[in-house]
C-alpha atoms as a PDB file:
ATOM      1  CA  UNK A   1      15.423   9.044  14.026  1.00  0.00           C
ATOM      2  CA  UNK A   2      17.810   7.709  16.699  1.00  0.00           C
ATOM      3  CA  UNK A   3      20.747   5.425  16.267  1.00  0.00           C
ATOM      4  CA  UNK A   4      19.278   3.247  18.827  1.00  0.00           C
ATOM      5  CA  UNK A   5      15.954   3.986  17.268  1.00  0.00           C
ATOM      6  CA  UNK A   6      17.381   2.668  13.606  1.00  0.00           C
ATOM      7  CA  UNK A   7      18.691  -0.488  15.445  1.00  0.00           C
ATOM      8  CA  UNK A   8      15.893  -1.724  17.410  1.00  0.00           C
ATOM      9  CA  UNK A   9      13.465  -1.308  13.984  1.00  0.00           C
ATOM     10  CA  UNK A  10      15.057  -4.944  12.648  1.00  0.00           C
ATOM     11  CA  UNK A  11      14.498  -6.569  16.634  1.00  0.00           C
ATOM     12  CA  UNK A  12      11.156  -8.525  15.461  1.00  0.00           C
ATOM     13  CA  UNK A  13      10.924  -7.518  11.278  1.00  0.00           C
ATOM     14  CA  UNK A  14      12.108 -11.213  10.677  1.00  0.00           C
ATOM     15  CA  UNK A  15       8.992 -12.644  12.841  1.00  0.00           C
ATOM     16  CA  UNK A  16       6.393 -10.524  12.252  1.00  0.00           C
ATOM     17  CA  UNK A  17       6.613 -11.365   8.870  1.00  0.00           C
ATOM     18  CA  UNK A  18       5.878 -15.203   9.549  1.00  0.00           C
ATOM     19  CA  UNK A  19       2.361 -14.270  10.618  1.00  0.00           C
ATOM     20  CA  UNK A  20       1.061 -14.845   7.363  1.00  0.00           C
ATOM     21  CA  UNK A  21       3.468 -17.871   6.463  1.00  0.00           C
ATOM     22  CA  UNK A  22       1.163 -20.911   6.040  1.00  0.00           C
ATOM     23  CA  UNK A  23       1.601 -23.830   8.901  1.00  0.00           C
ATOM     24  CA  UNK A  24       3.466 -27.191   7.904  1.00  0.00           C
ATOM     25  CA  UNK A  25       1.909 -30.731   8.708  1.00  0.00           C
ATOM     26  CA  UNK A  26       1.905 -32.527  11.871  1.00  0.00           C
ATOM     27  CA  UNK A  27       3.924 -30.860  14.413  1.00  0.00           C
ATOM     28  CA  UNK A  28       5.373 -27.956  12.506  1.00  0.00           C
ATOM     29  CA  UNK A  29       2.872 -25.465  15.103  1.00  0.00           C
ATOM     30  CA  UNK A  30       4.236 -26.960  17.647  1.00  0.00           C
ATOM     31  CA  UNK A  31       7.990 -26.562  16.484  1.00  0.00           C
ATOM     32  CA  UNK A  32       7.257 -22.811  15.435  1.00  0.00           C
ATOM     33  CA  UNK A  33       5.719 -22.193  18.997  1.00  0.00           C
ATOM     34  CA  UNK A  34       8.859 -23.869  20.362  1.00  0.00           C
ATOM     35  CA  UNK A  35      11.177 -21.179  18.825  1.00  0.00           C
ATOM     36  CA  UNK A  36       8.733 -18.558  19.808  1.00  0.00           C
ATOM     37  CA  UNK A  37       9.132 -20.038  23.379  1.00  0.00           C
ATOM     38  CA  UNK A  38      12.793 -19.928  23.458  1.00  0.00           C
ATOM     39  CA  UNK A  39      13.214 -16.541  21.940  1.00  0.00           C
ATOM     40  CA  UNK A  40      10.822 -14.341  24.159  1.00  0.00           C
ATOM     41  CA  UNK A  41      13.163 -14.493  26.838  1.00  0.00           C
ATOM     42  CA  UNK A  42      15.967 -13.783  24.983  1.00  0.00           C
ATOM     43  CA  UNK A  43      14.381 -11.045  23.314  1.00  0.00           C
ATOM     44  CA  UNK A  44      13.462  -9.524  26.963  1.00  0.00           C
ATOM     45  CA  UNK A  45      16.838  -9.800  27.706  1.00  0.00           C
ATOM     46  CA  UNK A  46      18.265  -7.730  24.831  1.00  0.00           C
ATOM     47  CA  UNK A  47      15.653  -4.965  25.575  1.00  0.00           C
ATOM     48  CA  UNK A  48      16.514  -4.323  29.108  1.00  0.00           C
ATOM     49  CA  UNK A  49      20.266  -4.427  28.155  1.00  0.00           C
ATOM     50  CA  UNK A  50      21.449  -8.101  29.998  1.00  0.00           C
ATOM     51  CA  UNK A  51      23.371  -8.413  26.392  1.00  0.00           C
ATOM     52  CA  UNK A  52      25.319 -11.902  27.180  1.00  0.00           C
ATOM     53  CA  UNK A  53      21.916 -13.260  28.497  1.00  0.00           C
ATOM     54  CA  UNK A  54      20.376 -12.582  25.612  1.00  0.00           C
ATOM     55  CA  UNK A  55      23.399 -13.966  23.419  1.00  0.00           C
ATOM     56  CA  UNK A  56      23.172 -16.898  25.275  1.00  0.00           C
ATOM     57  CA  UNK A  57      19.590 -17.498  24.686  1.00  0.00           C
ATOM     58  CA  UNK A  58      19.840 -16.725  20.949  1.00  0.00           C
ATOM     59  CA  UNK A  59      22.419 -18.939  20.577  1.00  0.00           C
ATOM     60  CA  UNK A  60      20.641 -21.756  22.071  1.00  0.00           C
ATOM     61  CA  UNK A  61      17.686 -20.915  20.089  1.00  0.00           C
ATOM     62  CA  UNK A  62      19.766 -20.973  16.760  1.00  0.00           C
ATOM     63  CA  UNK A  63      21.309 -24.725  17.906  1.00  0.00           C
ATOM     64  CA  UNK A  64      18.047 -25.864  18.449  1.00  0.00           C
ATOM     65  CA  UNK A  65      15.909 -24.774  15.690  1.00  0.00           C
ATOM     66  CA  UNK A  66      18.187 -23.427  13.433  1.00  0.00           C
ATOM     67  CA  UNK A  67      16.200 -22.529  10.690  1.00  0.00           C
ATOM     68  CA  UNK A  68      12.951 -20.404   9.976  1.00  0.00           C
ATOM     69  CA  UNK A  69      12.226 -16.516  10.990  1.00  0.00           C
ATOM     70  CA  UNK A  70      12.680 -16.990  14.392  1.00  0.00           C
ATOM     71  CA  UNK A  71      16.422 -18.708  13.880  1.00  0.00           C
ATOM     72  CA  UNK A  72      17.302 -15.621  11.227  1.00  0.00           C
ATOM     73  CA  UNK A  73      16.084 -12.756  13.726  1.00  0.00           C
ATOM     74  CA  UNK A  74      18.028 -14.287  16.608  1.00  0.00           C
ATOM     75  CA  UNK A  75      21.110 -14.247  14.366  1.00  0.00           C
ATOM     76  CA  UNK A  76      20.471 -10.414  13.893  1.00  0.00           C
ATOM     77  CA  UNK A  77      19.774  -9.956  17.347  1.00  0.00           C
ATOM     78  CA  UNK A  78      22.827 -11.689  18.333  1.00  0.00           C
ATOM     79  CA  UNK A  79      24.936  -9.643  16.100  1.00  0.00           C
ATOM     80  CA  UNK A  80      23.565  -6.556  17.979  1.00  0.00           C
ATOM     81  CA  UNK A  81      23.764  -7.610  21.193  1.00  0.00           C
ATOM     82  CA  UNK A  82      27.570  -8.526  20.683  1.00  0.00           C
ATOM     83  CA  UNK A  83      27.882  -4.685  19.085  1.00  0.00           C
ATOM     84  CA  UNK A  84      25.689  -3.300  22.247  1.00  0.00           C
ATOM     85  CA  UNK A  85      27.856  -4.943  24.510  1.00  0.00           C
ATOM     86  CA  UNK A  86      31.248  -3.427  22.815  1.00  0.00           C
ATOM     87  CA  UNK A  87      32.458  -6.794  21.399  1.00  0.00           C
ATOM     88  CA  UNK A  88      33.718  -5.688  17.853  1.00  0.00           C
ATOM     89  CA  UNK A  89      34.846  -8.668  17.118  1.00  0.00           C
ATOM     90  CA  UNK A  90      32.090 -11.054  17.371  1.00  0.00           C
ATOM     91  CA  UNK A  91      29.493  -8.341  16.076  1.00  0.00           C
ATOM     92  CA  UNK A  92      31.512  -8.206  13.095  1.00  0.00           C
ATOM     93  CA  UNK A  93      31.257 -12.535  12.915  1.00  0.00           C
ATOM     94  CA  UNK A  94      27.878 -12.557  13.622  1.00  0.00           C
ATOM     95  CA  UNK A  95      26.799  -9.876  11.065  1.00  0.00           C
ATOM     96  CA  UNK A  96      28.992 -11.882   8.382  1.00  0.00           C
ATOM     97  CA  UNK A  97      27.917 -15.152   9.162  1.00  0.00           C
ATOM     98  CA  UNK A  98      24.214 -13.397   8.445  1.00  0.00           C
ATOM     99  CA  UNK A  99      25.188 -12.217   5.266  1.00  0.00           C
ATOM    100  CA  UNK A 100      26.694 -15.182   3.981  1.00  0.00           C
ATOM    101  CA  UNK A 101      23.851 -17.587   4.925  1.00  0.00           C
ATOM    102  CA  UNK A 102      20.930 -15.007   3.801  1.00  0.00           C
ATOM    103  CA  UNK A 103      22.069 -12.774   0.957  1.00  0.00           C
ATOM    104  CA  UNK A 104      18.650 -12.437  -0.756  1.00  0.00           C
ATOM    105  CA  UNK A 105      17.535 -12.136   2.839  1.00  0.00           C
ATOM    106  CA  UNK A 106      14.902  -8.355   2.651  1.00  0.00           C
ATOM    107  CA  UNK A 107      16.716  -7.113   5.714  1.00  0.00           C
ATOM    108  CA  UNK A 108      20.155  -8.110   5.160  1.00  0.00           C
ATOM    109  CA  UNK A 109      20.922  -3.990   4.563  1.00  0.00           C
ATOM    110  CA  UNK A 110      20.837  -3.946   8.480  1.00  0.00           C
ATOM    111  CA  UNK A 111      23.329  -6.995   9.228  1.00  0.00           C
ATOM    112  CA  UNK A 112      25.833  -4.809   6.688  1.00  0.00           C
ATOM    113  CA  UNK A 113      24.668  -2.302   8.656  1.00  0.00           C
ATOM    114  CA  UNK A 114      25.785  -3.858  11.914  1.00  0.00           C
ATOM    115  CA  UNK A 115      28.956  -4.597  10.240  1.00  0.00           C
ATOM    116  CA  UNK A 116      30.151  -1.580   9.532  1.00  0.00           C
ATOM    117  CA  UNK A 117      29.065   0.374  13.104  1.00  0.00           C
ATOM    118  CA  UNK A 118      30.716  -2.963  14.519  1.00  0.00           C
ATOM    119  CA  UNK A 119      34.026  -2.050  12.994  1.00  0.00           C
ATOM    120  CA  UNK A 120      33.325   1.465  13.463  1.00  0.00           C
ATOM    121  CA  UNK A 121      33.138   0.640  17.369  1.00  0.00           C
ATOM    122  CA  UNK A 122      36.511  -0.638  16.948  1.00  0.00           C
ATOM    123  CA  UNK A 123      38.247   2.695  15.997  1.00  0.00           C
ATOM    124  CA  UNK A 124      40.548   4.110  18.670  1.00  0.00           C
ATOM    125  CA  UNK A 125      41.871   7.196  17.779  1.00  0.00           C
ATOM    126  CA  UNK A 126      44.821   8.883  16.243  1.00  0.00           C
ATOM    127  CA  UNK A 127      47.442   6.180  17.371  1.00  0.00           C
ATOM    128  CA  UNK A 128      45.728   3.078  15.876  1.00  0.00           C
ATOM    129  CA  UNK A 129      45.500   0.527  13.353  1.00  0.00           C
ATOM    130  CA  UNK A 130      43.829   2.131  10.354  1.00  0.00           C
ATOM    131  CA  UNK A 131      42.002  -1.188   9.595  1.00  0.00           C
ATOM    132  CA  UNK A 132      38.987  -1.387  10.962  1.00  0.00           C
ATOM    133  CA  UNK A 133      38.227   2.173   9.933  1.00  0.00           C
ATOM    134  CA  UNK A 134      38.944   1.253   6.344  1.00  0.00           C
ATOM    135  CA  UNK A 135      36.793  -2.160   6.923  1.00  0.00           C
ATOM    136  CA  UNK A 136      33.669  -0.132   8.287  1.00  0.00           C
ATOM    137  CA  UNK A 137      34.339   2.228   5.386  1.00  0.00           C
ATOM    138  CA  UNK A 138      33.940  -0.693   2.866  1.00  0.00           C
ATOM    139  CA  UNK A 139      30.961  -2.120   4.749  1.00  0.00           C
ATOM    140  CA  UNK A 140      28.999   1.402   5.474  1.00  0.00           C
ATOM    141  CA  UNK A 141      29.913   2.170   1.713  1.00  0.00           C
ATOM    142  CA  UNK A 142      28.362  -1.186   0.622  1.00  0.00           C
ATOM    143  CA  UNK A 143      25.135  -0.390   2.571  1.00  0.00           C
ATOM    144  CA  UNK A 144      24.783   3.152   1.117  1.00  0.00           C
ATOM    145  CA  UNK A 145      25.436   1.850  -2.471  1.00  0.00           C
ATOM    146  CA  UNK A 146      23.326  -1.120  -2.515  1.00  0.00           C
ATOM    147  CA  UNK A 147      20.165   0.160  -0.851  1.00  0.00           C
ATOM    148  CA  UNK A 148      20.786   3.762  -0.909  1.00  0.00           C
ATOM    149  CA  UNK A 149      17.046   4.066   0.781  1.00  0.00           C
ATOM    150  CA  UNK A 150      17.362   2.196   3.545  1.00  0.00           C
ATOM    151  CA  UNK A 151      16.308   3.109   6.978  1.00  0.00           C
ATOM    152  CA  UNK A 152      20.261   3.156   7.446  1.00  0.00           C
ATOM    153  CA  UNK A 153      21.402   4.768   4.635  1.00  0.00           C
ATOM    154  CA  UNK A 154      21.548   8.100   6.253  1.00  0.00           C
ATOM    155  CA  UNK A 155      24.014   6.813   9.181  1.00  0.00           C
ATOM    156  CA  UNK A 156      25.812   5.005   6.898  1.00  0.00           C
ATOM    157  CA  UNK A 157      26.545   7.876   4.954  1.00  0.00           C
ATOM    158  CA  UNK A 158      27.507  10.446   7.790  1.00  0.00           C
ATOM    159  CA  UNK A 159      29.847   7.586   9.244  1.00  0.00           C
ATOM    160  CA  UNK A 160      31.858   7.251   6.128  1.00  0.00           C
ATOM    161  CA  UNK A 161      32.201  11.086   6.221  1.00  0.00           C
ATOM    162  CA  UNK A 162      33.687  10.782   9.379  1.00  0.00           C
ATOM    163  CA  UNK A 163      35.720   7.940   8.532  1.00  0.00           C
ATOM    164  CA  UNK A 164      37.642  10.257   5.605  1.00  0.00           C
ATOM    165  CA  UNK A 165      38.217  12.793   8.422  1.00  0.00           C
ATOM    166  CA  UNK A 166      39.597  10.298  10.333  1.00  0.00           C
ATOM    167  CA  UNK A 167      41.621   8.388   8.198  1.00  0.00           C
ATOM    168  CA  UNK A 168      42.764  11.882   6.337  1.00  0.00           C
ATOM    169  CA  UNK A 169      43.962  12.913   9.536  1.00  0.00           C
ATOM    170  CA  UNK A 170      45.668   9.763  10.653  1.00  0.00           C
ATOM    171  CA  UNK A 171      47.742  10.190   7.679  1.00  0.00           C
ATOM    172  CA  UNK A 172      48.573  13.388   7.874  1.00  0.00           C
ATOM    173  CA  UNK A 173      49.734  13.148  11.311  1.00  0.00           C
ATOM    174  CA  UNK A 174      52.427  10.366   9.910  1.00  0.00           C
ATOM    175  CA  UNK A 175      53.363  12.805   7.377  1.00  0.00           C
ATOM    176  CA  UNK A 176      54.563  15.247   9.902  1.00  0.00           C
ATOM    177  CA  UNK A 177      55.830  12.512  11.994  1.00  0.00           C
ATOM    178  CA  UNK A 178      58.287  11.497   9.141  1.00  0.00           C
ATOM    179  CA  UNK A 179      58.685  15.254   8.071  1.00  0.00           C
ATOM    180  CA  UNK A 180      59.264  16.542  11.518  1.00  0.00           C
ATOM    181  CA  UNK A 181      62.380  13.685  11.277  1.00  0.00           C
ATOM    182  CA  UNK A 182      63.700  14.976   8.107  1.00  0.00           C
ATOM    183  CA  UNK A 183      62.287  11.649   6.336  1.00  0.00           C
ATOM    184  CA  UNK A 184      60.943  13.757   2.799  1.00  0.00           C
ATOM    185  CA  UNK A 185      59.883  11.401   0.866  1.00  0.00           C
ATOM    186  CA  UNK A 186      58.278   9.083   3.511  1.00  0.00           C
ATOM    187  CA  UNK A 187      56.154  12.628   4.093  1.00  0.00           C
ATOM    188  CA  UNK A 188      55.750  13.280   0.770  1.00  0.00           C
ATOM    189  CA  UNK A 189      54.412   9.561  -0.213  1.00  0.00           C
ATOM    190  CA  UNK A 190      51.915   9.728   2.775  1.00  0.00           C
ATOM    191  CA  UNK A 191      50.926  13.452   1.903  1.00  0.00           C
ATOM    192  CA  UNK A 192      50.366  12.872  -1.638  1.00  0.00           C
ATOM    193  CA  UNK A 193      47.808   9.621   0.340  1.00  0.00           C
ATOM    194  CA  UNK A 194      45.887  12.135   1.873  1.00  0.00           C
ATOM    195  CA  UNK A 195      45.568  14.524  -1.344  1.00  0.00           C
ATOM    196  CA  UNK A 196      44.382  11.311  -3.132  1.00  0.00           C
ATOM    197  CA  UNK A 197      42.462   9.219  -1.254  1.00  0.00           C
ATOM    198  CA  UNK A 198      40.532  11.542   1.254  1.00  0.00           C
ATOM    199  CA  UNK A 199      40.289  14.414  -1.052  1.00  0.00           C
ATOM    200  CA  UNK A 200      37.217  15.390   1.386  1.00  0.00           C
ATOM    201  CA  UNK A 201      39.334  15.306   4.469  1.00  0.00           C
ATOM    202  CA  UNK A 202      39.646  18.840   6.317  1.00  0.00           C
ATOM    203  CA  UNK A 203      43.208  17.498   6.708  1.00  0.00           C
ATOM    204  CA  UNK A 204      44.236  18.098   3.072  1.00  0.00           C
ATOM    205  CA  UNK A 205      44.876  22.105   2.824  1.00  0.00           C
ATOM    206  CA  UNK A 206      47.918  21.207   5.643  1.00  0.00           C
ATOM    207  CA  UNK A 207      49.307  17.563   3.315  1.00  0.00           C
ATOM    208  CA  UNK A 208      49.007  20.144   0.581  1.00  0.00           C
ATOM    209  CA  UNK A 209      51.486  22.465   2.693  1.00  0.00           C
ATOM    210  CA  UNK A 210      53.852  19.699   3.820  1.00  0.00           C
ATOM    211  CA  UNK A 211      53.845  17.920   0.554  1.00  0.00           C
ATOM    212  CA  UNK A 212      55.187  21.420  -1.088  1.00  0.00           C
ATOM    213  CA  UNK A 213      57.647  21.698   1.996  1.00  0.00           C
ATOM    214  CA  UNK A 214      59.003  18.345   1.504  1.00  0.00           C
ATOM    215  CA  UNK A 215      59.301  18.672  -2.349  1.00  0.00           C
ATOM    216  CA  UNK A 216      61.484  21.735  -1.485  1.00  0.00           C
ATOM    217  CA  UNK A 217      63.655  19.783   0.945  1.00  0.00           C
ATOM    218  CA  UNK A 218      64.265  17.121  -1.884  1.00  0.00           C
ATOM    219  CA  UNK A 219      64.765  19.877  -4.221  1.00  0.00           C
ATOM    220  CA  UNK A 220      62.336  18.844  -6.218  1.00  0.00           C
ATOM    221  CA  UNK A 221      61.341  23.126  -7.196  1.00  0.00           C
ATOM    222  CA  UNK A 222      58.707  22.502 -10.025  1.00  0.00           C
ATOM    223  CA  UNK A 223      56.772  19.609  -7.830  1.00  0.00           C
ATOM    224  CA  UNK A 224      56.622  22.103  -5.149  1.00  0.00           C
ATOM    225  CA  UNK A 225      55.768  25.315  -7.316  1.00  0.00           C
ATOM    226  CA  UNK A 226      53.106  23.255  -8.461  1.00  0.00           C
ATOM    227  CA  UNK A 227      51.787  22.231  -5.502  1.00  0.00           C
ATOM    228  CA  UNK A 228      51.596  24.900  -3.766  1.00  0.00           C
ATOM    229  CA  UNK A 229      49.701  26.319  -6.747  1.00  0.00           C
ATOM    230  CA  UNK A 230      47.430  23.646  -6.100  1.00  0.00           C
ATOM    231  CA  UNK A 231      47.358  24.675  -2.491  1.00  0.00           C
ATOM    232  CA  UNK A 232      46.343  28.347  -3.413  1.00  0.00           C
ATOM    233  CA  UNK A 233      43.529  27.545  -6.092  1.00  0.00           C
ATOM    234  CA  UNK A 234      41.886  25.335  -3.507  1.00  0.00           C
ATOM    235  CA  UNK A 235      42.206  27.162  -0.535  1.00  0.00           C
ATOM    236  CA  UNK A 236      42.888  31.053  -1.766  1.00  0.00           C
ATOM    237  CA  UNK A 237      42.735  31.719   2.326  1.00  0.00           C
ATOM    238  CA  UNK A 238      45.097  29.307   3.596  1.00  0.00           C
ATOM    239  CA  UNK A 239      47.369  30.434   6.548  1.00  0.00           C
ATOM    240  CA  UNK A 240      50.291  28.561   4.594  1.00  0.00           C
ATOM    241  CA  UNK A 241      50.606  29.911   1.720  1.00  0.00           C
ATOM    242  CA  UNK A 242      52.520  32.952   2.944  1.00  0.00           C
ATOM    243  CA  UNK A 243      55.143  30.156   4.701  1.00  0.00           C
ATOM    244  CA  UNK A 244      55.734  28.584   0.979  1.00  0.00           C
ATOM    245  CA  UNK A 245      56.756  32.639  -0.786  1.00  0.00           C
ATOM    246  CA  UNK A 246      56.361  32.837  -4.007  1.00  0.00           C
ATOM    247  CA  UNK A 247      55.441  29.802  -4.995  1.00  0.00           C
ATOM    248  CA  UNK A 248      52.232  30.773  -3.486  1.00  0.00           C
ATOM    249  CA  UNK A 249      50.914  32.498  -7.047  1.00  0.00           C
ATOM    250  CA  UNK A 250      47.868  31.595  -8.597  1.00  0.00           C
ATOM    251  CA  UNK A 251      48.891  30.070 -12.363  1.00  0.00           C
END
């Protein structure tokens, strides 16, 4: 199943679930077909991609009737829209102010959904700010914990494998930044992050390598015989090992 495919499931879950709801007195048809009126358009909108129209619309939906299905599927919809139309930002709002008003809500797996490809979106690259890759981490990682069989559990999960790459590399290209500028134990401390944190990372063999290189700098021997030990039990292979002599023996 598609990304876009997973997405557009939650577009009209909210409302077709209201079929059944029983009717109010007095003029509580004629408020529901209000809402209906108002979000039609807006829902046309999203579907052929005119993302601020629709935002618009579901906005003015939400001010006017700003409660019932229809009012709780245009605050998902809104949410997506801002995502679809690459504003991180105010996905990331919208999805949260979703959660917080409807936590027992039976879709709210998708809003944390939407939360964590909205800061997921925001991820730039090697030279970045590592916090909205740790944010959609937290978020993706809520999702796959919480309801581990949603619709979205799958994505969730192979985004917050990517995420560890990511990160794992991030840090290991600071290590070498500060190693390359004779900084040790600024390499060593981020290093030692990578080891730890994103023990999954392909990135960790090499922080493995310049961890034991920057123990030996510091002249810290046993740290980086041990080390590299580490080094050679996990990756018997590795192109480095050969670089670190001796210390590359199995204990």
């Amino acid at each position: 199943m598609s990304k876009r495919i997973l997405i557009t499931l939650c577009c009209t879950v909210l409302i077709a679930g209201c079929a059944s709801s029983p009717e109010k007195p007095d003029n509580a048809a004629e408020r529901h077909e209000s809402a209906e009126t108002l979000f039609q358009p807006a829902q046309k909108a999203m579907e052929r991609g005119d993302y601020t129209s629709a935002i618009k619309r579901y906005e003015d939906l939400e001010t006017r009737y700003p409660y019932g299905p229809y009012a709780e599927q245009a605050q998902l919809n809104t949410a997506y829209s801002y995502y679809q139309r690459g504003d991180s930002k105010a996905a990331v709002a919208a999805a949260e102010r979703f959660i917080k008003l409807h936590p027992a809500n039976p879709y709210v797996d998708y809003a944390w959904y939407l939360k964590g490809i909205a800061y997921y979106q925001a991820i730039q690259g090697a030279e970045w700010n590592p916090k909205p890759a740790e944010e959609a981490f937290s978020a993706l990682d809520t999702l796959a914990k919480r309801w581990p069989s949603s619709a979205y559990a799958t994505d969730a999960r192979l985004r917050m494998a990517r995420i560890i790459d990511i990160l794992g590399q991030s840090n290991l290209d600071i290590c070498k930044f500060y190693y390359v500028r004779h900084a040790y134990i600024a390499a060593a401390n981020r290093c030692s992050m990578v080891i730890t944190r994103y023990q999954l990372s392909p990135a960790r063999e090499e922080a493995l390598y310049y961890l034991a290189r920057s123990y030996q700098h510091l002249n810290l021997h046993q740290l980086a015989q041990t080390t590299t030990s580490v080094l050679a039990y996990n990756y018997p292979k590795s192109k480095y090992l050969s670089e670190l002599g001796s210390g590359a023996k199995s204990e």
